[in-house]
C-alpha atoms as a PDB file:
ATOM      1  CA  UNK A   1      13.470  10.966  36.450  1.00  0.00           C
ATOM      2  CA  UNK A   2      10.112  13.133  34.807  1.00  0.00           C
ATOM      3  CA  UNK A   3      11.067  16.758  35.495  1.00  0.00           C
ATOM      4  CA  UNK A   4       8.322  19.162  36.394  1.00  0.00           C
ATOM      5  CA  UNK A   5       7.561  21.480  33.388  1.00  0.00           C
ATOM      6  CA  UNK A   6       5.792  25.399  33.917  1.00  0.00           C
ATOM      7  CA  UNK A   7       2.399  25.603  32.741  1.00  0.00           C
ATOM      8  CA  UNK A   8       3.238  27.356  29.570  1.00  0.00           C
ATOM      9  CA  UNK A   9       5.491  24.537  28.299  1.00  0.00           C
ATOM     10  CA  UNK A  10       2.649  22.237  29.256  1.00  0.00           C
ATOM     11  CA  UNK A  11       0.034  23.864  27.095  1.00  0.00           C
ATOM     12  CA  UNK A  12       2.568  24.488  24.114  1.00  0.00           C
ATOM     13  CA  UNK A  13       3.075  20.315  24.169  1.00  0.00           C
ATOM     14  CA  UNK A  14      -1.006  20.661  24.377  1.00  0.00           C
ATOM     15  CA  UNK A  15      -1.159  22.214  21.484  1.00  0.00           C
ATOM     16  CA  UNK A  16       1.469  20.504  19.771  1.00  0.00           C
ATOM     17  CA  UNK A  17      -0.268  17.051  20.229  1.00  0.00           C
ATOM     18  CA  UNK A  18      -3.205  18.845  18.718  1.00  0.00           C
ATOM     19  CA  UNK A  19      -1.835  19.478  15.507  1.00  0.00           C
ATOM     20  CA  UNK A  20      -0.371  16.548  15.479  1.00  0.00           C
ATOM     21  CA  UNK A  21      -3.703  15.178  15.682  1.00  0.00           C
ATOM     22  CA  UNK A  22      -5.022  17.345  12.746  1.00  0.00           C
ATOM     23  CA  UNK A  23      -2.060  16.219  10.489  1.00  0.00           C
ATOM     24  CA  UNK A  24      -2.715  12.648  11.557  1.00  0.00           C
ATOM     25  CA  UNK A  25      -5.657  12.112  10.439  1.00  0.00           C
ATOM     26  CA  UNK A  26      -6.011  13.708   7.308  1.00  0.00           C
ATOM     27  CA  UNK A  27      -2.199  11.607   6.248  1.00  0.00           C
ATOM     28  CA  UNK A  28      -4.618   8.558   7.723  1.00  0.00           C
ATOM     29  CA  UNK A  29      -7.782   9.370   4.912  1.00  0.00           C
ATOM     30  CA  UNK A  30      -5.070  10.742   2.334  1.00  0.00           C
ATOM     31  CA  UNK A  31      -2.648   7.798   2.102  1.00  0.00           C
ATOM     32  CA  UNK A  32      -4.762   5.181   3.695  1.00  0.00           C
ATOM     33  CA  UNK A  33      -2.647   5.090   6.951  1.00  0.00           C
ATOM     34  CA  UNK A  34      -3.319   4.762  10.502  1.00  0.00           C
ATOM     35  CA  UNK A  35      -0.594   7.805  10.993  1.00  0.00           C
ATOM     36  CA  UNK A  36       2.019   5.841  13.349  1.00  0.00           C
ATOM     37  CA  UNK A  37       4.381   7.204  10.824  1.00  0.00           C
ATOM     38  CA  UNK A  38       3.268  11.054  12.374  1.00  0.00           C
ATOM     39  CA  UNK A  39       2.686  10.220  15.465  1.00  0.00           C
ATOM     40  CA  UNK A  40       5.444   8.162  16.634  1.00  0.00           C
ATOM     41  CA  UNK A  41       8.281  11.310  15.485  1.00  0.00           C
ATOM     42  CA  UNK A  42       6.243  13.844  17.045  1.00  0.00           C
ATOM     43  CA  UNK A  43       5.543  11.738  20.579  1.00  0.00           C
ATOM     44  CA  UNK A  44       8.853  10.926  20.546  1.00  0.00           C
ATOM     45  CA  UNK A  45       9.964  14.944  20.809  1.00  0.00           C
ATOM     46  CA  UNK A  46       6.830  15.403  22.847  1.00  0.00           C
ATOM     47  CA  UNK A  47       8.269  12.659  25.592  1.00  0.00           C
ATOM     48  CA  UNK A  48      11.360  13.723  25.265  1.00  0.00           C
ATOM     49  CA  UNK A  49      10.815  17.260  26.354  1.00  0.00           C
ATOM     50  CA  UNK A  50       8.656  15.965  29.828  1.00  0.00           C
ATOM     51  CA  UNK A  51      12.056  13.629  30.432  1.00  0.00           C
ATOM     52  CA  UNK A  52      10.823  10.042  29.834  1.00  0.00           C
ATOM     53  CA  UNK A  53      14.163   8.234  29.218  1.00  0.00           C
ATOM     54  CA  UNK A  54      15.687   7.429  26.236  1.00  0.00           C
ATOM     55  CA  UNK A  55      15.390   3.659  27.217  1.00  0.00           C
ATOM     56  CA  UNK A  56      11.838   3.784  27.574  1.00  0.00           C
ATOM     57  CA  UNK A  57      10.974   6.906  24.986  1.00  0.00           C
ATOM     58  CA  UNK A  58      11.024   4.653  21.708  1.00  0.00           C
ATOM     59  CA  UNK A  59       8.438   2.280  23.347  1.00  0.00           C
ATOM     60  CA  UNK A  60       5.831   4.661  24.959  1.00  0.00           C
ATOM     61  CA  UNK A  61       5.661   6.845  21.616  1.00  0.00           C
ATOM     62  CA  UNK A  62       5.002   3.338  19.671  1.00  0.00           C
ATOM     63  CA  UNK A  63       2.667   2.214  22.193  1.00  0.00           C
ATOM     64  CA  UNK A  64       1.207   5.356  22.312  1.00  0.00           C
ATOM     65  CA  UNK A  65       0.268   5.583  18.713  1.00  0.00           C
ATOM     66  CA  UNK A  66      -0.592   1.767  18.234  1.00  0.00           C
ATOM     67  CA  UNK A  67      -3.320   2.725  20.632  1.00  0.00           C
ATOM     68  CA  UNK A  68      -4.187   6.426  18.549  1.00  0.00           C
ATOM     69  CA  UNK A  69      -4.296   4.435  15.097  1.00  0.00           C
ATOM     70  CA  UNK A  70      -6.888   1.880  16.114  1.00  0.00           C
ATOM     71  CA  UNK A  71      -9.987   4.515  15.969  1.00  0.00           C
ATOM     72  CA  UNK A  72      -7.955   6.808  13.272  1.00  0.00           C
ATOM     73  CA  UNK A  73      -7.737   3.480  10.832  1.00  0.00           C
ATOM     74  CA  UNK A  74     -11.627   2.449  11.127  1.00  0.00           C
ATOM     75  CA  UNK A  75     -13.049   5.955  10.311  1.00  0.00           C
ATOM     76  CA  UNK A  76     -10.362   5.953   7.010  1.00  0.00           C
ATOM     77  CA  UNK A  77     -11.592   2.748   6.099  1.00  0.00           C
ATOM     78  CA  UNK A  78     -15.037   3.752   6.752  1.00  0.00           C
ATOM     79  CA  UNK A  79     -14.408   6.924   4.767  1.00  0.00           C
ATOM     80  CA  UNK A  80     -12.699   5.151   2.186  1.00  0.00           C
ATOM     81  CA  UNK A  81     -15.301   2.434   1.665  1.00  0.00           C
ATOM     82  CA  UNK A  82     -17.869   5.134   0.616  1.00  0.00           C
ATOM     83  CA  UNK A  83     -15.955   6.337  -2.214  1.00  0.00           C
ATOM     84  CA  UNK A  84     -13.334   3.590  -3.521  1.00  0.00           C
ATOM     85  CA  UNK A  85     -13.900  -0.349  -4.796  1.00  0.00           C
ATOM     86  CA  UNK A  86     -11.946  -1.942  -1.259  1.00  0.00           C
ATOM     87  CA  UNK A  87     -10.995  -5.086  -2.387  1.00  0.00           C
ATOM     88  CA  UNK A  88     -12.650  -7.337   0.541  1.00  0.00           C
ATOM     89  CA  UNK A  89     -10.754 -10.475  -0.785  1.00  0.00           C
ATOM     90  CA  UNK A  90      -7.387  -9.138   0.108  1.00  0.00           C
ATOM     91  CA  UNK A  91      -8.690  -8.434   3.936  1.00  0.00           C
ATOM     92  CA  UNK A  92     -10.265 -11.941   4.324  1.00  0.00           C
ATOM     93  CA  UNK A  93      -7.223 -13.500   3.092  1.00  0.00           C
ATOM     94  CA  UNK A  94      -4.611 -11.658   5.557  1.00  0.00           C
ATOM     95  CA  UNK A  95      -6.953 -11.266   8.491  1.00  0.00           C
ATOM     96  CA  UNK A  96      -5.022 -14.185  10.300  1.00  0.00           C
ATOM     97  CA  UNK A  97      -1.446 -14.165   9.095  1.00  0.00           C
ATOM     98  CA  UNK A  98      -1.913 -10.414   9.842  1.00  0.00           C
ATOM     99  CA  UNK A  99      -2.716 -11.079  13.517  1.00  0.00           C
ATOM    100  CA  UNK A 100      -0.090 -13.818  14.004  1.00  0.00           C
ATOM    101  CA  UNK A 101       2.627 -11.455  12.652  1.00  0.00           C
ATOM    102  CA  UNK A 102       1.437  -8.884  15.453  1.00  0.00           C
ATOM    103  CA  UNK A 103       1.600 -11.298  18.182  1.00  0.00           C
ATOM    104  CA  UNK A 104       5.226 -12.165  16.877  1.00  0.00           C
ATOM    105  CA  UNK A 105       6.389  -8.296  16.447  1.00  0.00           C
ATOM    106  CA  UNK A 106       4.654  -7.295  19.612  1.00  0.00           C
ATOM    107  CA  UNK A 107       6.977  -9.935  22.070  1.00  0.00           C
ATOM    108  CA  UNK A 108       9.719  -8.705  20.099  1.00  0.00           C
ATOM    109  CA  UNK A 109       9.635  -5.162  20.499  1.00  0.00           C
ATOM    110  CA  UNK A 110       8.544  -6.260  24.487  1.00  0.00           C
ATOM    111  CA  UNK A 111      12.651  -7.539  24.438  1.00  0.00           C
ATOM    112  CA  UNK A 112      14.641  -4.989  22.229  1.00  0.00           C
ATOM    113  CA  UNK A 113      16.378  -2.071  22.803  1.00  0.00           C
ATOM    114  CA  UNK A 114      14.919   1.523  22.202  1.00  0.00           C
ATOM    115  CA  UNK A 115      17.530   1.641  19.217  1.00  0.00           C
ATOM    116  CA  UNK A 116      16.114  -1.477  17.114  1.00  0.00           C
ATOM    117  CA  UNK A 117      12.758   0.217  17.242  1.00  0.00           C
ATOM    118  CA  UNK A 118      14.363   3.492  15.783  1.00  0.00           C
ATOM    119  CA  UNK A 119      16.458   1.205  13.299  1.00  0.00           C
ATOM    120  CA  UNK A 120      13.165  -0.318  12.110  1.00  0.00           C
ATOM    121  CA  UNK A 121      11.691   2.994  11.822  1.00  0.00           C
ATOM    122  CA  UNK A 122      14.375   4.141   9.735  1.00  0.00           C
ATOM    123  CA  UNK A 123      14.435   1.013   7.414  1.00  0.00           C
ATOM    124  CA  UNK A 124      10.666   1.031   6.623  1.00  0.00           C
ATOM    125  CA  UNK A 125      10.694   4.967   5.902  1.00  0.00           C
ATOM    126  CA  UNK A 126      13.575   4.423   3.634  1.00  0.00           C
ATOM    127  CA  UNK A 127      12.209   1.261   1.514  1.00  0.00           C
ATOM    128  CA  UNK A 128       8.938   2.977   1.319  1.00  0.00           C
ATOM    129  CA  UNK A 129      10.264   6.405   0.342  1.00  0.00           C
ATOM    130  CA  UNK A 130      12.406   4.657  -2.537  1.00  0.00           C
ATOM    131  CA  UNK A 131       9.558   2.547  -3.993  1.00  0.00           C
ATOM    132  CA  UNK A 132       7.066   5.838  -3.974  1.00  0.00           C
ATOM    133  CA  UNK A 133       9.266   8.552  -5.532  1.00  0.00           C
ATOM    134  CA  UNK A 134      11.978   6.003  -7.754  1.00  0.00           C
ATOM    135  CA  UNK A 135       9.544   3.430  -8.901  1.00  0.00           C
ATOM    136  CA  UNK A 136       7.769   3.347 -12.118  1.00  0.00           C
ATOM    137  CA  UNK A 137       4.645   1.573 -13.259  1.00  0.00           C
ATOM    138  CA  UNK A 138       6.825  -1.247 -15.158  1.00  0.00           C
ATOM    139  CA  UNK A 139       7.820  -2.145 -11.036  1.00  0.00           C
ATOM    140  CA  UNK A 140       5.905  -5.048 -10.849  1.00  0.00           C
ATOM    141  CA  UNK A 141       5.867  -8.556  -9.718  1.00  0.00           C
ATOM    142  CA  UNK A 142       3.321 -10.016 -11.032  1.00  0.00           C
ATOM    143  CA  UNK A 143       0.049  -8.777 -13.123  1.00  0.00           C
ATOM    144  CA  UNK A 144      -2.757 -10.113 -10.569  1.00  0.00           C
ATOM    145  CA  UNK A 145      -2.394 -11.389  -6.879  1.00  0.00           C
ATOM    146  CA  UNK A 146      -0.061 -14.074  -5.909  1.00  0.00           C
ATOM    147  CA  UNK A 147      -1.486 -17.448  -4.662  1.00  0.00           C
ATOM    148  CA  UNK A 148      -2.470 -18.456  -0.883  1.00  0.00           C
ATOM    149  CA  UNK A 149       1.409 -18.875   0.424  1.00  0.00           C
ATOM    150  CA  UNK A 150       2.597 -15.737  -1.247  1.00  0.00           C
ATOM    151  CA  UNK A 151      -0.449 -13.731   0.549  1.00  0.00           C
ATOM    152  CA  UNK A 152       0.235 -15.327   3.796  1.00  0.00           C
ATOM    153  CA  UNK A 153       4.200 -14.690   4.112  1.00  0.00           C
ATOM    154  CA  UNK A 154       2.833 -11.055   3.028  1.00  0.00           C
ATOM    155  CA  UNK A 155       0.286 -10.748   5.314  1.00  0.00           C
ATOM    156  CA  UNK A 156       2.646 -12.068   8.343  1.00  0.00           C
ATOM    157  CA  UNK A 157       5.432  -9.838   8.013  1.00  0.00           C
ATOM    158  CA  UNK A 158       3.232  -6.904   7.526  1.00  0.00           C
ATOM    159  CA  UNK A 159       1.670  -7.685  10.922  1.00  0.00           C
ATOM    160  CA  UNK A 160       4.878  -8.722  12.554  1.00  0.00           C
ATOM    161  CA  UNK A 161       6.957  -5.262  11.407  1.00  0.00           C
ATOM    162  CA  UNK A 162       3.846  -2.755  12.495  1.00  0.00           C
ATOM    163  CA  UNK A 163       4.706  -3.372  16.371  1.00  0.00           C
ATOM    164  CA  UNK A 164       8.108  -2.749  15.529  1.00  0.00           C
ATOM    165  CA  UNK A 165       7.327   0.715  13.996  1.00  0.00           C
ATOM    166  CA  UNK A 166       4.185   1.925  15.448  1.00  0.00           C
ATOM    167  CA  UNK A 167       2.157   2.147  12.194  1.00  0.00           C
ATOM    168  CA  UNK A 168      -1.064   0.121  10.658  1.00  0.00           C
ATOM    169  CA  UNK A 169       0.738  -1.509   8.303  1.00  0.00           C
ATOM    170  CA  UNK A 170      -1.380   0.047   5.664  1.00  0.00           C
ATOM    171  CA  UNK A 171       2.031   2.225   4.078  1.00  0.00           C
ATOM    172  CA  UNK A 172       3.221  -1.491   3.446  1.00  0.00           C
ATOM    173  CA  UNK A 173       0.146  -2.871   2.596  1.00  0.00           C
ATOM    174  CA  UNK A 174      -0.522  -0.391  -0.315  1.00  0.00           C
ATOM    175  CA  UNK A 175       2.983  -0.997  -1.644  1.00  0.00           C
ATOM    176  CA  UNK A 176       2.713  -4.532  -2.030  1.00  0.00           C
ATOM    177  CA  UNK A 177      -0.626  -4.558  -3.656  1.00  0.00           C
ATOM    178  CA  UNK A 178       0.288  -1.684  -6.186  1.00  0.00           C
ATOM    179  CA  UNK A 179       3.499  -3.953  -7.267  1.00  0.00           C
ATOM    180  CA  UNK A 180       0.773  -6.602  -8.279  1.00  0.00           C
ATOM    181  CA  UNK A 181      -0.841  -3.707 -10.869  1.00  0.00           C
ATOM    182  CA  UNK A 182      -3.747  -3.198  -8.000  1.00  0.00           C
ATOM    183  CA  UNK A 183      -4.903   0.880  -8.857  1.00  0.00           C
ATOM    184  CA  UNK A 184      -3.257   3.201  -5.796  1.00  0.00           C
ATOM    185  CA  UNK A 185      -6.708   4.198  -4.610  1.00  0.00           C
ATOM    186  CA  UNK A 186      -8.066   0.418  -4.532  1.00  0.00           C
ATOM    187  CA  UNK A 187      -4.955  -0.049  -2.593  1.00  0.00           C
ATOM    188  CA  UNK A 188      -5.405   2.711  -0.356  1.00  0.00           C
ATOM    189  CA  UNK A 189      -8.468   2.491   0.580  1.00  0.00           C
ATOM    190  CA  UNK A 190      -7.955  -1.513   1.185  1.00  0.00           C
ATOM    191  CA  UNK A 191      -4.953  -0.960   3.053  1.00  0.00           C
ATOM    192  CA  UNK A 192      -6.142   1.056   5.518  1.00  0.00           C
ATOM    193  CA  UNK A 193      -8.980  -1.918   6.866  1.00  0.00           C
ATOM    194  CA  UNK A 194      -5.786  -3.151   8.212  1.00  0.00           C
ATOM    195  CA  UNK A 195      -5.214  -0.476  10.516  1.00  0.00           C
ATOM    196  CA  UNK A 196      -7.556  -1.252  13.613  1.00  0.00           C
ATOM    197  CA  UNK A 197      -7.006  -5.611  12.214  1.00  0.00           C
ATOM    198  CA  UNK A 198      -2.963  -4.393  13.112  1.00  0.00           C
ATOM    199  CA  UNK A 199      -3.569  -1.833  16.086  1.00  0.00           C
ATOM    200  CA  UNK A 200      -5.461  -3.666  18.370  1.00  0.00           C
ATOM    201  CA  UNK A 201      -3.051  -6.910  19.423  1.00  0.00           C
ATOM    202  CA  UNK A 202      -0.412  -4.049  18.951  1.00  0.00           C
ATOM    203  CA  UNK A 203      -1.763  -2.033  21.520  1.00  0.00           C
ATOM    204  CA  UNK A 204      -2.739  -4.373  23.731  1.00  0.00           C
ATOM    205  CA  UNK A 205       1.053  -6.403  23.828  1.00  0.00           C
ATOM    206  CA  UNK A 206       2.447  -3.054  24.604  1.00  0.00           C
ATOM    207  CA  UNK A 207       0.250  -2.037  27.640  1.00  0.00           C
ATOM    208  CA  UNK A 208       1.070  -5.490  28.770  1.00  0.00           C
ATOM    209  CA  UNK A 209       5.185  -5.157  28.459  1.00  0.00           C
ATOM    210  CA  UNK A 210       4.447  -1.584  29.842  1.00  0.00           C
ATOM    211  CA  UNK A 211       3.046  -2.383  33.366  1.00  0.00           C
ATOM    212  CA  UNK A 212       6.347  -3.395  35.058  1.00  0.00           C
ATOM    213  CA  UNK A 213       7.767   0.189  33.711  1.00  0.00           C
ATOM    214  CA  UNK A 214       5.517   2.677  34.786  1.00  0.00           C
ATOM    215  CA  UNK A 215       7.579   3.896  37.708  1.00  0.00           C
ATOM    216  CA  UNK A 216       9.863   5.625  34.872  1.00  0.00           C
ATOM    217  CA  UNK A 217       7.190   6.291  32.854  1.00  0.00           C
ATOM    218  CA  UNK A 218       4.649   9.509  32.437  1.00  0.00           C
ATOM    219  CA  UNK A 219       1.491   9.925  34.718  1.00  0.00           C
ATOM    220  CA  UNK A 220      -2.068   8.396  33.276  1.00  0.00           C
ATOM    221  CA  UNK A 221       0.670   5.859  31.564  1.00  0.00           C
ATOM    222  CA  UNK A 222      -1.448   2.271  30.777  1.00  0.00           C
ATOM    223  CA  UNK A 223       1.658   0.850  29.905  1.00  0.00           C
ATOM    224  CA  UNK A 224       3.378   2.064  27.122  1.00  0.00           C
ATOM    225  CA  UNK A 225       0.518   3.955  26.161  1.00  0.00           C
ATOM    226  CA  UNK A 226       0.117   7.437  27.133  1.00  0.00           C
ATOM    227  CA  UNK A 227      -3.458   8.116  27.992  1.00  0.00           C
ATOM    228  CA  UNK A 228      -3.437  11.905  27.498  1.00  0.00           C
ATOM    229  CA  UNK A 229      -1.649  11.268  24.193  1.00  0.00           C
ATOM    230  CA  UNK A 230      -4.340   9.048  23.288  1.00  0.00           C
ATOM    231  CA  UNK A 231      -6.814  11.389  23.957  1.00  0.00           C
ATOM    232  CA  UNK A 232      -5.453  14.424  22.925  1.00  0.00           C
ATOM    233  CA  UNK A 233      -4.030  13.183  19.493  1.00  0.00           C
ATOM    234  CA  UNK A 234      -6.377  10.558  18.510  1.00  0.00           C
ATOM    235  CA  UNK A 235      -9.580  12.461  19.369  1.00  0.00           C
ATOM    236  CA  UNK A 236      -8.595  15.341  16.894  1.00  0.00           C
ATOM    237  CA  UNK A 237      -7.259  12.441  14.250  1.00  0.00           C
ATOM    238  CA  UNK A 238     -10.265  10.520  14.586  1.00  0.00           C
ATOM    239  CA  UNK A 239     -12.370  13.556  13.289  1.00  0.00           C
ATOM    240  CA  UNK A 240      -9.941  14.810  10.330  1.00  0.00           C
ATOM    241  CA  UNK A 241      -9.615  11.521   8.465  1.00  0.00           C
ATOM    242  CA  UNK A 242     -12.946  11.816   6.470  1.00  0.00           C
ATOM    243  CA  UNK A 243     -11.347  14.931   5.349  1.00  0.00           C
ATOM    244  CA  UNK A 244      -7.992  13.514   4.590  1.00  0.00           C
ATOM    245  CA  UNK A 245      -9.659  10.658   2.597  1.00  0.00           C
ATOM    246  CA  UNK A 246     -11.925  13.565   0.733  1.00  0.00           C
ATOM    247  CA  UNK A 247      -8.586  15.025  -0.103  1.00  0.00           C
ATOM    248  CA  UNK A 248      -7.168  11.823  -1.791  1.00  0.00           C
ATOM    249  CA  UNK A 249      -9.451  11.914  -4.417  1.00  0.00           C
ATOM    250  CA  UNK A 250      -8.307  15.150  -5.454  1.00  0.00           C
ATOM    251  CA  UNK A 251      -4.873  14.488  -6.136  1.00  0.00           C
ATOM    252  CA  UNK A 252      -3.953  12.129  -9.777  1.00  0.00           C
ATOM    253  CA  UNK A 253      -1.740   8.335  -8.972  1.00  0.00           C
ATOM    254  CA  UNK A 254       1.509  10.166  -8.899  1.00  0.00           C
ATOM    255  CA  UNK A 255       0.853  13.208  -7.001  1.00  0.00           C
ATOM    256  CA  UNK A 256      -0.402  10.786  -4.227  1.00  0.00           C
ATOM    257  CA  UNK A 257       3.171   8.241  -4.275  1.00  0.00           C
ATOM    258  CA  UNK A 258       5.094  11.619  -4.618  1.00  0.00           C
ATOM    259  CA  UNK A 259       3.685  12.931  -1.496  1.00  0.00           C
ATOM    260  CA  UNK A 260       3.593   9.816   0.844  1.00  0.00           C
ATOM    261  CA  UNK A 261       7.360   9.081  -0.596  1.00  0.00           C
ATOM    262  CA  UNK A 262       8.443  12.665   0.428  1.00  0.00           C
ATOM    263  CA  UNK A 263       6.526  12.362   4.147  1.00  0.00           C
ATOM    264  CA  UNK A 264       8.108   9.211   4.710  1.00  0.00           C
ATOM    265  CA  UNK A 265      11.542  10.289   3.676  1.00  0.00           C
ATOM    266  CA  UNK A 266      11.693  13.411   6.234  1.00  0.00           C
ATOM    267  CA  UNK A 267      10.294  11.608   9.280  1.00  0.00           C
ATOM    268  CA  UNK A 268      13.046   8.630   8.603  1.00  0.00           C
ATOM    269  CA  UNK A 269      15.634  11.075   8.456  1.00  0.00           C
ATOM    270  CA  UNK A 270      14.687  12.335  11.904  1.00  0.00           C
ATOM    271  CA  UNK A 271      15.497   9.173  13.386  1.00  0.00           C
ATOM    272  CA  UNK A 272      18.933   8.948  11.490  1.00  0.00           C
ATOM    273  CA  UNK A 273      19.662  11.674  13.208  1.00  0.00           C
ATOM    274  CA  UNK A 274      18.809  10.418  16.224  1.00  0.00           C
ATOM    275  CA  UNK A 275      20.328   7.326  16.009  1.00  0.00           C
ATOM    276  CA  UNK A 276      23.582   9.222  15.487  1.00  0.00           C
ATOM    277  CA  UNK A 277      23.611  11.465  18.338  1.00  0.00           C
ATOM    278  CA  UNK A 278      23.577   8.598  20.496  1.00  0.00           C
ATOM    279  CA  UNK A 279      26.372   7.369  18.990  1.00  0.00           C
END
């Protein structure tokens, strides 16, 4: 059951969704993210502390930011495209294994529990992490692109895990094509054309699993998508990602996989620790 909250508690979650906003998108211009990896940890606390239930938290905070990435994503691109080579190629040729993958991760996360969606969070922060801060520039698969197959399996599970996580895919996306010598900002700033390609199915498949839960869920809920959260958080992230993208010219190759490894790292351990407590 929600619990009423005073007034003051309501405006401190106010202004918490507004920094998270702020921190959103400038991680969405700096890495070439649509900032589900920000978003999701700090909606989940945010839901948490209004008393949406653990069985239905998970979902609404990946619903939530599915919905938040899809204007966030375009205005990195966007941003991105202005300053940085995006490889068009790469977007043509995962534009529909991309959207497949999204249909096939959306039904999913419609049937699983709250604690695969953590589990998935936890297993993409950690893989990501590793590659960023461990790997070296001899990591690589291949010297160029791999054929037509290749690209599709690549494109499909990048698609099918976003719903699962309540990101763009563009994290992912960035890895892959830097282990196939692609230069971190090319990748970047092609990565993150994905986002709105990956949000939009996304966010639509969970407003549609949401509708027969919204008697447990928040008010102004479409869904699993919280409509204030929307608002609040992707209004403010849809303004900073020019500035976050600005930003990511600034900083050298390494400086940039240091500091997405180290983001992704923290916000994965959060959900260890949750994953424990309900142990």
């Amino acid at each position: 059951m929600l619990q009423a909250i005073p007034l003051e508690h309501l405006l401190w979650l106010a202004g918490a969704l507004l920094l998270a906003g702020l921190a959103t998108g400038i991680l969405a211009g700096l890495f070439g993210i649509g900032g589900g990896a920000i978003i999701v940890p700090v909606l989940y606390e945010v839901f948490g502390a209004v008393g949406v239930s653990d069985a239905e938290r998970m979902h609404l905070s990946v619903g939530t930011a599915l919905a938040i990435i899809v204007p966030t994503a375009l205005r990195s691109f966007l941003a991105h495209r202005r300053r940085t080579k995006v490889d068009d190629s790469v977007l043509r040729r995962w534009a529909v294994p991309v959207v497949a993958g999204v249909v096939v991760g959306t039904l999913l996360a419609a049937v699983s529990p709250d604690v695969v969606l953590k589990i998935a969070f936890v297993l993409f922060s950690a893989l990501m992490a590793s590659k960023l801060l461990f790997g070296r520039d001899s990591w690589v698969l291949a010297d160029e692109l791999p054929g037509r197959v290749a690209m599709t399996l690549y494109g499909f599970g990048i698609g099918a895990s976003a719903p699962l996580i309540g990101i763009s895919g563009g994290g992912i996306a960035t890895v892959v094509l830097t282990l196939y010598r692609v230069p971190i900002h090319t990748a970047i700033a092609t990565s993150a054309g994905l986002g709105a390609l990956i949000a939009v199915p996304g966010a639509i498949g969970y407003i549609l699993s949401g509708l027969s839960h919204l008697d447990v869920l928040p008010p102004f809920s479409l869904g699993y998508v919280s409509l204030p959260g929307l608002l609040l958080v992707g209004g403010v992230a849809t303004l900073a990602a020019p500035l976050g993208a600005r930003f990511a010219h600034a900083f050298t190759k390494r400086q940039l996989e240091v500091g997405f490894g180290l983001y992704l790292l923290i916000v994965g351990l959060r959900f260890v620790v949750a994953l424990f407590a309900n142990l």
